[in-house]
Protein backbone atom coordinates (compact mmCIF):
# COMPACT_ATOMS: atom_id res chain seq x y z
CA UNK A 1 -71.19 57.82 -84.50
CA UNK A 2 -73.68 58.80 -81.73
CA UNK A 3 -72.73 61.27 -79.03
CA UNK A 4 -71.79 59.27 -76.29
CA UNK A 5 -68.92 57.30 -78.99
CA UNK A 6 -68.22 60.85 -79.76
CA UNK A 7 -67.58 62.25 -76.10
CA UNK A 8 -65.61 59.00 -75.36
CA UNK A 9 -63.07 59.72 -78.09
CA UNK A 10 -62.82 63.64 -77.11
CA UNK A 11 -59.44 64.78 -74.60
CA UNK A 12 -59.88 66.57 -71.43
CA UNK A 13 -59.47 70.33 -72.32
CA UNK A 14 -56.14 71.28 -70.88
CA UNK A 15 -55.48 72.95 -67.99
CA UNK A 16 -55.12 76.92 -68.11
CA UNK A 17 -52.08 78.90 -67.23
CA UNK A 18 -53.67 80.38 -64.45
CA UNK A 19 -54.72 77.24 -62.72
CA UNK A 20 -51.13 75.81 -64.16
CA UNK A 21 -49.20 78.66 -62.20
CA UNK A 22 -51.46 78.29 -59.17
CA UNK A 23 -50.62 74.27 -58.62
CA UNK A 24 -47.22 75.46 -59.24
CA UNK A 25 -47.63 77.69 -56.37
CA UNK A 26 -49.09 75.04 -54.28
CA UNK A 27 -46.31 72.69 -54.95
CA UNK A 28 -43.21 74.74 -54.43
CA UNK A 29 -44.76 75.91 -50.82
CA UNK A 30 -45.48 72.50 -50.07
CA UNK A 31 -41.95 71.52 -51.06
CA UNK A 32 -40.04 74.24 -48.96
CA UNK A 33 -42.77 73.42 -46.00
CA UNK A 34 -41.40 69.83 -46.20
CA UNK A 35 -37.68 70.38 -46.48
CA UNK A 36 -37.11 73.54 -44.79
CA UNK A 37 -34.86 73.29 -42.17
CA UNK A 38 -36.62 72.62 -38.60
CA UNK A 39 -34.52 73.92 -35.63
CA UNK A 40 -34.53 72.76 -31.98
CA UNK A 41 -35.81 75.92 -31.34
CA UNK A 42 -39.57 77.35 -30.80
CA UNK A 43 -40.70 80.70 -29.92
CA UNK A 44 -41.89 79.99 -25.85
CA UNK A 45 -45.78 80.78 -25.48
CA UNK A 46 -46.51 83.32 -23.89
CA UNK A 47 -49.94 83.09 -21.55
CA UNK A 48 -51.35 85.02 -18.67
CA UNK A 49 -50.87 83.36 -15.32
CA UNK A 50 -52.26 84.26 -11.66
CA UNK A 51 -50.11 85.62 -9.15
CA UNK A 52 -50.71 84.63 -5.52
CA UNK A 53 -53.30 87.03 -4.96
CA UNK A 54 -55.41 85.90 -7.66
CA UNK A 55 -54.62 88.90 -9.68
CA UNK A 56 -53.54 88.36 -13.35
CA UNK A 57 -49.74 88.17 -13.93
CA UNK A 58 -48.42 88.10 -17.83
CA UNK A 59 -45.32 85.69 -17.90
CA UNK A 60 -43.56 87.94 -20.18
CA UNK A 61 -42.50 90.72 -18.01
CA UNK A 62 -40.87 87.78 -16.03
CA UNK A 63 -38.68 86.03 -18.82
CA UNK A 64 -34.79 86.64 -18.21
CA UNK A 65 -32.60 86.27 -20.90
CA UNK A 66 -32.03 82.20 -19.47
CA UNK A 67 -35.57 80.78 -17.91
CA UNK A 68 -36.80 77.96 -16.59
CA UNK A 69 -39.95 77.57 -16.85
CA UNK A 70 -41.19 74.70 -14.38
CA UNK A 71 -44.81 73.58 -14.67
CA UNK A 72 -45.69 71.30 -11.18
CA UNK A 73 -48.15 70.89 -8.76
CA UNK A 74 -48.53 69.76 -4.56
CA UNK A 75 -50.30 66.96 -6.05
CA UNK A 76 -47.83 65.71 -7.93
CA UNK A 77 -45.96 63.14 -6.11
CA UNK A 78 -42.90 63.08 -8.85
CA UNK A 79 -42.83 67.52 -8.63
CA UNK A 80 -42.73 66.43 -4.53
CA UNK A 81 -39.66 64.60 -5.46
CA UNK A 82 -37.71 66.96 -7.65
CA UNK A 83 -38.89 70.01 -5.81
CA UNK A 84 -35.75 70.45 -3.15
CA UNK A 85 -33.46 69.96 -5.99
CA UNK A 86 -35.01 73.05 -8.67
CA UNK A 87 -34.97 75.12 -5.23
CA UNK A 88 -31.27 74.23 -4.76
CA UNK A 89 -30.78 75.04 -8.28
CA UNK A 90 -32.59 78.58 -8.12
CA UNK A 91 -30.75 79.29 -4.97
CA UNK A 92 -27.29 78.35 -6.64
CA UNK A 93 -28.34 80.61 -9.09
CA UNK A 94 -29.85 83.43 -7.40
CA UNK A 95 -26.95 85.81 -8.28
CA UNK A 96 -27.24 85.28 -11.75
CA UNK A 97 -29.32 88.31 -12.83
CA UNK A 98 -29.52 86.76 -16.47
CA UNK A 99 -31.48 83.97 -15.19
CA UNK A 100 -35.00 83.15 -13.20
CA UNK A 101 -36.87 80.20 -12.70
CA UNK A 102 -40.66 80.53 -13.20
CA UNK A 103 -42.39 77.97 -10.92
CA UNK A 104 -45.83 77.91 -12.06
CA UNK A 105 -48.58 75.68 -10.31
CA UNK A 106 -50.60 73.69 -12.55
CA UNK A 107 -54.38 73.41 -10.81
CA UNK A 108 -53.43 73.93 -7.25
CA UNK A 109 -54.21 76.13 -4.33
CA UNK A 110 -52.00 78.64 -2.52
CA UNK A 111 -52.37 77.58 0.72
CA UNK A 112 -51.10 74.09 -0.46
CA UNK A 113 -48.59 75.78 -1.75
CA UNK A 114 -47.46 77.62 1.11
CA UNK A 115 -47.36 75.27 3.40
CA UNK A 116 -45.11 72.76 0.68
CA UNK A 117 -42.37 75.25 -0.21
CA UNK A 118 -43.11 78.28 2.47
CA UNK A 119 -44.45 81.43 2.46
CA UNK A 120 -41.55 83.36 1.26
CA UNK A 121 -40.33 80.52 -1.82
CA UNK A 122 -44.33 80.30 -2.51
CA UNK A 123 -44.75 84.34 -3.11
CA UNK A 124 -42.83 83.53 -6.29
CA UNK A 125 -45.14 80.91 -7.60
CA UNK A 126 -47.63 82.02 -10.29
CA UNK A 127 -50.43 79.52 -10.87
CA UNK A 128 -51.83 78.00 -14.15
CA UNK A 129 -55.32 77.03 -12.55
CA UNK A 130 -56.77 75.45 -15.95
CA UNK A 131 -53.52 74.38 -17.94
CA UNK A 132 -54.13 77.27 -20.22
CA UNK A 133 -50.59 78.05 -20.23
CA UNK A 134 -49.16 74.47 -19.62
CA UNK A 135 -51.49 73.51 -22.67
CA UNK A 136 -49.80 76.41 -25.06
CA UNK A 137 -46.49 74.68 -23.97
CA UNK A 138 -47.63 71.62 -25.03
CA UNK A 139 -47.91 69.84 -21.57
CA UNK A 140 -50.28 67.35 -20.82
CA UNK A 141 -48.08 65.90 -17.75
CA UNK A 142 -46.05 66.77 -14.24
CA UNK A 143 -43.59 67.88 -14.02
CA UNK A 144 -42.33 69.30 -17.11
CA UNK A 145 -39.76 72.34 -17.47
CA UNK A 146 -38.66 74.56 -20.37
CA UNK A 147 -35.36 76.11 -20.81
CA UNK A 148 -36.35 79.30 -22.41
CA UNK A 149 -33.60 81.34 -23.96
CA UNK A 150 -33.91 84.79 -25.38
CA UNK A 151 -37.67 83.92 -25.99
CA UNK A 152 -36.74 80.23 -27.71
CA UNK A 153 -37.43 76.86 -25.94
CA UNK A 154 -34.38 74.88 -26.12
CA UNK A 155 -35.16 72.28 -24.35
CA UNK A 156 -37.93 70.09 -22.72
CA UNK A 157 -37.12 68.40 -19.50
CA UNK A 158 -40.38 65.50 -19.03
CA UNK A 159 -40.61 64.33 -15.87
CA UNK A 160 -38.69 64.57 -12.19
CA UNK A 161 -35.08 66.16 -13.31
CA UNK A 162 -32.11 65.79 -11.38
CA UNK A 163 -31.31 69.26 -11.13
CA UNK A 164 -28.41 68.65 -9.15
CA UNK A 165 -26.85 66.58 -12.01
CA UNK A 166 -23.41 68.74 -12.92
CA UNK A 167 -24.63 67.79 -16.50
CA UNK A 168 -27.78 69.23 -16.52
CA UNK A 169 -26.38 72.37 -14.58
CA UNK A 170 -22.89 72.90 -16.76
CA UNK A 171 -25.87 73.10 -20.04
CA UNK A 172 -27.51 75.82 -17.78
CA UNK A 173 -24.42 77.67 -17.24
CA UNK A 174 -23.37 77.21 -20.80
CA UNK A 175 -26.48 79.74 -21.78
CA UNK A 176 -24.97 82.18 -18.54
CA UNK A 177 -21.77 82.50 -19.82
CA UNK A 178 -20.52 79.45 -17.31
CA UNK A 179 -20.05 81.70 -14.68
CA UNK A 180 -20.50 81.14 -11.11
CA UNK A 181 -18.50 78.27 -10.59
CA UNK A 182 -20.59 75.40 -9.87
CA UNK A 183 -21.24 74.19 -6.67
CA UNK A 184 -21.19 70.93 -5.30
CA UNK A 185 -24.39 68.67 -5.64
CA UNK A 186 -25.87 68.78 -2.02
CA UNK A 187 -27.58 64.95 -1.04
């Protein structure tokens, strides 16, 4: 028999322990990555935004325990269109010391923002000038707004949102406690 008959008729040496033990590893975290349960829930991103001024502005320090966090623009003509209805919403809610909305302006100016909402609504805009923060959020589009709860995004409102919808406000509320009584949706 020459050596090549020889090789052809010899088994695979078998695998060690140690490299037995570390697919085993491998496997079982593979296995609990797959079927672990997945919740609704995500930690929100945190990011460092630009206040007015142009100075820098962490987002954290302005979470609530309920947030919206509303990522538009002047240029958007859907955020044009839901705009009078989030600033109904915030004013509805203004009383509600549990809960803030964060408008944050994705690639726009202040002075186009002043002049859309007013100086006194537009000194509570921060602004996102190169999606960093939008990005970490996953957003790639305008409008889109995150209900943050005690640091979790629970939900992801794509697009122009009727904020004046009793639905979308009683889910709101439900985070607040469902106090104040809602208020008629103004038209």
């Amino acid at each position: 028999m020459n050596s090549s008959e020889a090789q052809a008729g010899t088994r695979p040496a078998p695998l060690s322990w140690q490299l037995k033990a570390a697919l085993g590893v491998i496997a079982l975290v593979l296995l609990t990555m797959l079927f672990w349960p997945h919740g609704k829930e995500t930690s929100a991103p945190a990011g460092l935004l630009l206040d007015g001024d142009g100075r820098p502005s962490p987002m954290g320090s302005r979470l609530a325990p309920v947030t919206l966090v509303h990522f538009w623009a002047t240029w958007c003509p859907p955020c044009i269109q839901e705009g009078p209805a989030i600033q109904r919403l915030a004013a509805d809610l203004a009383g509600q010391h549990d809960f803030s909305l964060l408008m944050i302006a994705v690639a726009d100016r202040k002075d186009k923002v002043d002049r859309f909402l007013g100086p006194e609504a537009a000194a509570m805009v921060l602004y996102d000038p190169s999606w960093d923060v939008a990005h970490r959020y996953g957003t790639d589009q305008l409008p889109e707004t995150y209900l943050v709860v005690r640091g979790k995004v629970v939900q992801k409102f794509v697009g122009a949102t009727d904020w004046d919808n009793p639905e979308v406000r009683r889910r709101l509320l439900s985070y607040l406690g469902g106090a104040p009584a809602e208020k008629a949706p103004r038209g």
